[in-house]
Protein backbone atom coordinates (compact mmCIF):
# COMPACT_ATOMS: atom_id res chain seq x y z
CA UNK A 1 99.68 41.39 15.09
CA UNK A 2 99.49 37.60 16.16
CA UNK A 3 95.86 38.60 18.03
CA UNK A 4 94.81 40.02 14.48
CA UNK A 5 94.92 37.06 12.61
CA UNK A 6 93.70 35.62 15.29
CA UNK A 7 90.68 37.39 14.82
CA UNK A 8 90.33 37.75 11.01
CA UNK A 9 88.38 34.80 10.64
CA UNK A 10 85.70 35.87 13.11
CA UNK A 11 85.31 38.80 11.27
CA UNK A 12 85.13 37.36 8.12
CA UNK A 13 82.39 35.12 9.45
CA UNK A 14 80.43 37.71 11.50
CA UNK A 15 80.32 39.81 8.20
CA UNK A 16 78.97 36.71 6.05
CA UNK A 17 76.26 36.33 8.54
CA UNK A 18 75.52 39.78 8.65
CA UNK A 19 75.29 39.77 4.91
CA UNK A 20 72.92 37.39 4.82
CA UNK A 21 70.34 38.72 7.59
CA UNK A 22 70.45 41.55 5.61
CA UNK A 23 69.70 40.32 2.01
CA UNK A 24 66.74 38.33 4.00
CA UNK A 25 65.06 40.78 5.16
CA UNK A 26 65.50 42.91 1.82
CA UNK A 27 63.92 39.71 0.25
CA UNK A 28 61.15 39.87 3.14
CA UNK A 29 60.64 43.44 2.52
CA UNK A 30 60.82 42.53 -1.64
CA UNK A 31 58.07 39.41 -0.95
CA UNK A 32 55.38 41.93 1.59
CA UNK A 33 55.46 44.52 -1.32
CA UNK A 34 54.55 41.90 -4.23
CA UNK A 35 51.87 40.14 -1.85
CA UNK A 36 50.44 43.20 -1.17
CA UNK A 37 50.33 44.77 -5.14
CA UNK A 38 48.81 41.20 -6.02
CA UNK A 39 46.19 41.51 -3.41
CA UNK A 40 45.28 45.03 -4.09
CA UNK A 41 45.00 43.77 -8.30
CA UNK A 42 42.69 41.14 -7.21
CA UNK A 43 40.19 43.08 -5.87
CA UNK A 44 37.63 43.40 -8.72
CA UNK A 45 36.74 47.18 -9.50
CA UNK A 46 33.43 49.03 -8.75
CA UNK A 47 31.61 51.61 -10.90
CA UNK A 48 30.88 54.73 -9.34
CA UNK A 49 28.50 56.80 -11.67
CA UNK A 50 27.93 60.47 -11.70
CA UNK A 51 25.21 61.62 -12.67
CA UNK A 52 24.59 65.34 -14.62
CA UNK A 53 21.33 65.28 -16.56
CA UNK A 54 22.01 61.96 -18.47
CA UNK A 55 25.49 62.40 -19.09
CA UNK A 56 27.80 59.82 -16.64
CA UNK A 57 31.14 60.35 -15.57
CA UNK A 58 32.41 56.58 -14.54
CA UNK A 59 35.48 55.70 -13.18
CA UNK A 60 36.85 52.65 -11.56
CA UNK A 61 38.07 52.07 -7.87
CA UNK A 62 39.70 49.02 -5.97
CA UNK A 63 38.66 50.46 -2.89
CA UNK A 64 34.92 48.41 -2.57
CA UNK A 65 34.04 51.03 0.31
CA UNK A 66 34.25 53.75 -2.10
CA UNK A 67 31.26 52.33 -4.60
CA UNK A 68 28.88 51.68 -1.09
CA UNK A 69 27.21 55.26 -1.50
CA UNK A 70 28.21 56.58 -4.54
CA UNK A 71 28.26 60.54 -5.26
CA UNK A 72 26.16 60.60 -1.84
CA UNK A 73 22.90 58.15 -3.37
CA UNK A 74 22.06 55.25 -1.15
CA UNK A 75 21.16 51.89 -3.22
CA UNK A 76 18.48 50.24 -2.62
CA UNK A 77 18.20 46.82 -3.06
CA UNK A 78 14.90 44.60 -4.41
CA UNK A 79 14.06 41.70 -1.92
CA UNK A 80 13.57 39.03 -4.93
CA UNK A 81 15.17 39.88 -8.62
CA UNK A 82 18.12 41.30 -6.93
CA UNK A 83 17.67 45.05 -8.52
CA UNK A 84 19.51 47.87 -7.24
CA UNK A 85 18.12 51.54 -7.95
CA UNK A 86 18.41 55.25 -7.03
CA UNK A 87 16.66 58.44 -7.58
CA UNK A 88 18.68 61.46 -8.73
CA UNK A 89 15.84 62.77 -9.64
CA UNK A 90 12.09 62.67 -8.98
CA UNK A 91 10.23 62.99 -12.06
CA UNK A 92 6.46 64.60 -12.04
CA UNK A 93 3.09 63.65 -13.50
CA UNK A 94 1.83 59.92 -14.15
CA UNK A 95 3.67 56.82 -14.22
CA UNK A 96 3.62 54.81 -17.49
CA UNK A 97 1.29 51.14 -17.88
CA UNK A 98 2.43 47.83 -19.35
CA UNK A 99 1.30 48.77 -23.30
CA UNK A 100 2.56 52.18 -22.97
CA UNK A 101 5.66 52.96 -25.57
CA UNK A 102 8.60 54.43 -22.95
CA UNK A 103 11.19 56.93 -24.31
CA UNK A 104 14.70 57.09 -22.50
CA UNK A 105 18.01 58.30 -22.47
CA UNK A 106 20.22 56.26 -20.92
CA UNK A 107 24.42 55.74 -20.01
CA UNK A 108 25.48 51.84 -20.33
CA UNK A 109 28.67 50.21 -17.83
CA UNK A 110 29.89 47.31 -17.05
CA UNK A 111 31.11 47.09 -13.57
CA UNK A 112 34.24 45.12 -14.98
CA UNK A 113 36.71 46.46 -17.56
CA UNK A 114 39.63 48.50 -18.23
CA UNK A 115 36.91 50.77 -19.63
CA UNK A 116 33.57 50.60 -17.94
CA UNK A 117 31.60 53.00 -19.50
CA UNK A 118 30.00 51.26 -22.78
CA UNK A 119 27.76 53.38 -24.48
CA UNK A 120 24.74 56.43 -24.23
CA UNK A 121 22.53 57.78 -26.09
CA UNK A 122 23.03 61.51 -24.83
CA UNK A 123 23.58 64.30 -26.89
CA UNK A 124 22.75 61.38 -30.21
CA UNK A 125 19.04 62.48 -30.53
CA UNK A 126 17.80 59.50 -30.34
CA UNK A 127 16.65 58.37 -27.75
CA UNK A 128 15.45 54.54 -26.93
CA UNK A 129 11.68 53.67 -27.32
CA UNK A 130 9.79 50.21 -27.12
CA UNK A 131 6.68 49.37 -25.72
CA UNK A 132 6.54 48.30 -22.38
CA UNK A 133 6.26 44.50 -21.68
CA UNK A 134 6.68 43.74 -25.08
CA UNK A 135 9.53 41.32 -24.86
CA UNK A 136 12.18 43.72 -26.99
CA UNK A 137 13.91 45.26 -23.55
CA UNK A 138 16.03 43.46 -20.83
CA UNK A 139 13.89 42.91 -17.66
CA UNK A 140 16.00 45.30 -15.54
CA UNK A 141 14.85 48.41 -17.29
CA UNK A 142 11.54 47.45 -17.14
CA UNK A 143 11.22 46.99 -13.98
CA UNK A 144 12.96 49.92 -12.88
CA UNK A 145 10.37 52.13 -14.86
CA UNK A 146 7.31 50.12 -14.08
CA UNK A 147 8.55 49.36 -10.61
CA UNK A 148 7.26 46.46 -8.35
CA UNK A 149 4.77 46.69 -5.11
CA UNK A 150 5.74 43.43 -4.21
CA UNK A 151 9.51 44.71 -4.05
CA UNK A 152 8.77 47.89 -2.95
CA UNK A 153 10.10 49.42 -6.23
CA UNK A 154 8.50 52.71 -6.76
CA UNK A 155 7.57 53.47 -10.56
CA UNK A 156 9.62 56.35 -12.08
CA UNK A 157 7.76 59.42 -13.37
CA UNK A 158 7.92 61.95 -16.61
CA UNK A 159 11.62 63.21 -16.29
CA UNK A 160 13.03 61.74 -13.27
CA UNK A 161 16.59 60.31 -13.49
CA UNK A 162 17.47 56.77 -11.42
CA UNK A 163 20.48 54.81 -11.71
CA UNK A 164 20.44 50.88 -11.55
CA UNK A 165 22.45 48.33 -11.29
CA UNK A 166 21.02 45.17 -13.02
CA UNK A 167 22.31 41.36 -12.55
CA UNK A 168 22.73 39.36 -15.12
CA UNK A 169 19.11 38.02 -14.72
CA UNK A 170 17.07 40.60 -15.29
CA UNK A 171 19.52 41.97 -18.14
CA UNK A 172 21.33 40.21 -21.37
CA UNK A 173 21.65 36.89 -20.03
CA UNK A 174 18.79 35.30 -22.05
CA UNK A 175 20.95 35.96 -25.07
CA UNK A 176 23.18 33.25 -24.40
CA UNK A 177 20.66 30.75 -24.19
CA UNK A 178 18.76 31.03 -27.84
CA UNK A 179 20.53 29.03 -30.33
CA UNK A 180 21.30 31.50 -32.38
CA UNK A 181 22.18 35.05 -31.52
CA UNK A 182 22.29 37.82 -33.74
CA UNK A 183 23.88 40.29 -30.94
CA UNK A 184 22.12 43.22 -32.65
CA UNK A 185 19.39 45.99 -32.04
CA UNK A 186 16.34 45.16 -33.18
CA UNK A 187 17.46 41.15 -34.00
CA UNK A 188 17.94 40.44 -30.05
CA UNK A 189 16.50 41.92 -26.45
CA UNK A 190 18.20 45.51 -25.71
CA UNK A 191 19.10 47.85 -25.89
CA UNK A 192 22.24 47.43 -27.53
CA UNK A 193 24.47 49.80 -28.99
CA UNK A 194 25.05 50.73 -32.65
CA UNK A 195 27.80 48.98 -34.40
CA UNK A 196 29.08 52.49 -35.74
CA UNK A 197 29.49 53.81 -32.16
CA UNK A 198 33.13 54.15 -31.75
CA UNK A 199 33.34 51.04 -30.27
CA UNK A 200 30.73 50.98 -28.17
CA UNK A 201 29.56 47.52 -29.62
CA UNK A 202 32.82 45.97 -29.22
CA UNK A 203 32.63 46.68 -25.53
CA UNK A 204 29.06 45.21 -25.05
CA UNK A 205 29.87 42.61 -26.99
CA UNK A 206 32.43 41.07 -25.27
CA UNK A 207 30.65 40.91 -21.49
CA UNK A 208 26.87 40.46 -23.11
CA UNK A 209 26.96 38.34 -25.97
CA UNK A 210 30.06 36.21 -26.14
CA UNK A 211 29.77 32.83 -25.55
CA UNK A 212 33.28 32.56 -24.73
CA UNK A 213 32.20 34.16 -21.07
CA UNK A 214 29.62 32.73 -19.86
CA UNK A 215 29.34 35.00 -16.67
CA UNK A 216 27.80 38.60 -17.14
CA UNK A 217 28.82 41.22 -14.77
CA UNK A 218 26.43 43.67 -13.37
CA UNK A 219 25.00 46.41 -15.78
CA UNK A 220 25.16 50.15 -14.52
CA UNK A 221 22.19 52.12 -16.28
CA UNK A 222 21.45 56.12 -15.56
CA UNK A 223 17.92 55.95 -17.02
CA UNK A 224 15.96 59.49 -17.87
CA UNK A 225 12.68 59.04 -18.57
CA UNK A 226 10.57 61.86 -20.69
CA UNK A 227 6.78 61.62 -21.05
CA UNK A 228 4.79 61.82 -24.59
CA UNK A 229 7.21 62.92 -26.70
């Protein structure tokens, strides 16, 4: 009995050692798991676009290898304005001249967002139309119909379908830099969705024309081209 107490307060101390070893490395365990959610959160999320026809099915990823070839189309990237493009389709016939009005469909996302996808004019009827080199269209599109020799950017043809993805350059950033923007079709460069288009607007509105962000994030475009229509 003497040896007992004796002993008691080694095992009272052994235990409060042991105790705390263990509540360490829960707190270890506790710290590795909320590193590792707050790295995974700030990875910023890609775009990967689908495309059927016109019609785009986008959804967002943190995994960045997951948007390098996307649906199985390679990306090919301009030397100089920074343009990325694809062919999902290979159109036929004659490829459209500066002067020439252009008629597209198209599907609009950001590649930031809780909801990516913005806006398209599939399945509305009307599609977009300008005249090429006007001035009215963001210098992305243009480019990716009228393509570029000098960037080895082939021009698309009469019903081919090519995806881009268009930095902030060649798309709304010259917006922010007129005095007074009216943010709306027809008033400023576009395309830009209708204000009645379920919010649509609201979403282009607030990475393309607020002057509260300064920095635009990369447009994703699915552009079908038709011929004389």
């Amino acid at each position: 009995m003497k040896s007992y107490y004796l002993a008691l307060p080694l095992i009272v101390v052994a235990t409060f050692f042991l105790g705390c070893i263990s509540g360490l490395v829960h707190h270890q365990r506790h710290d590795d798991s909320f590193v590792s959610r707050r790295a995974i959160l700030s990875i910023p999320p890609k775009v990967i676009v689908a495309v059927t026809g016109v019609a785009s099915t986008i959804s967002t990823s943190s995994a960045g290898a997951a948007a390098a070839t996307p649906n199985g189309l390679i990306l090919n990237t301009s030397s100089t304005p920074g343009l990325k493009w694809a062919d999902a389709k290979v159109g036929t016939g004659q490829p459209l001249k500066p002067g020439m009005v252009a008629s597209i469909d198209y599907s609009m996302a950001s590649t930031v967002g809780r909801q990516p996808q913005i806006y398209t004019t599939k399945d509305k009827g009307v599609p977009y139309r300008w005249t090429l080199n006007d001035g009215s269209t963001i210098a992305g599109i243009e480019l990716a119909i009228l393509g570029s020799d000098d960037d080895s950017i082939p021009p698309m043809l009469p019903g081919g379908i090519r995806r881009v993805i268009i930095p902030a350059n060649l798309g709304y950033q010259s917006i922010l830099n007129e005095p007074n923007p009216k943010c709306l079709e027809g008033k400023d460069i576009g395309p830009i969705p209708p204000k009645n288009s379920d919010g649509a607007y609201q979403r282009w509105y607030q990475f393309y024309c607020n002057p509260r962000i300064p920095y635009q994030p990369d447009i994703v475009l699915d552009i079908k081209l038709y011929g004389k229509r």
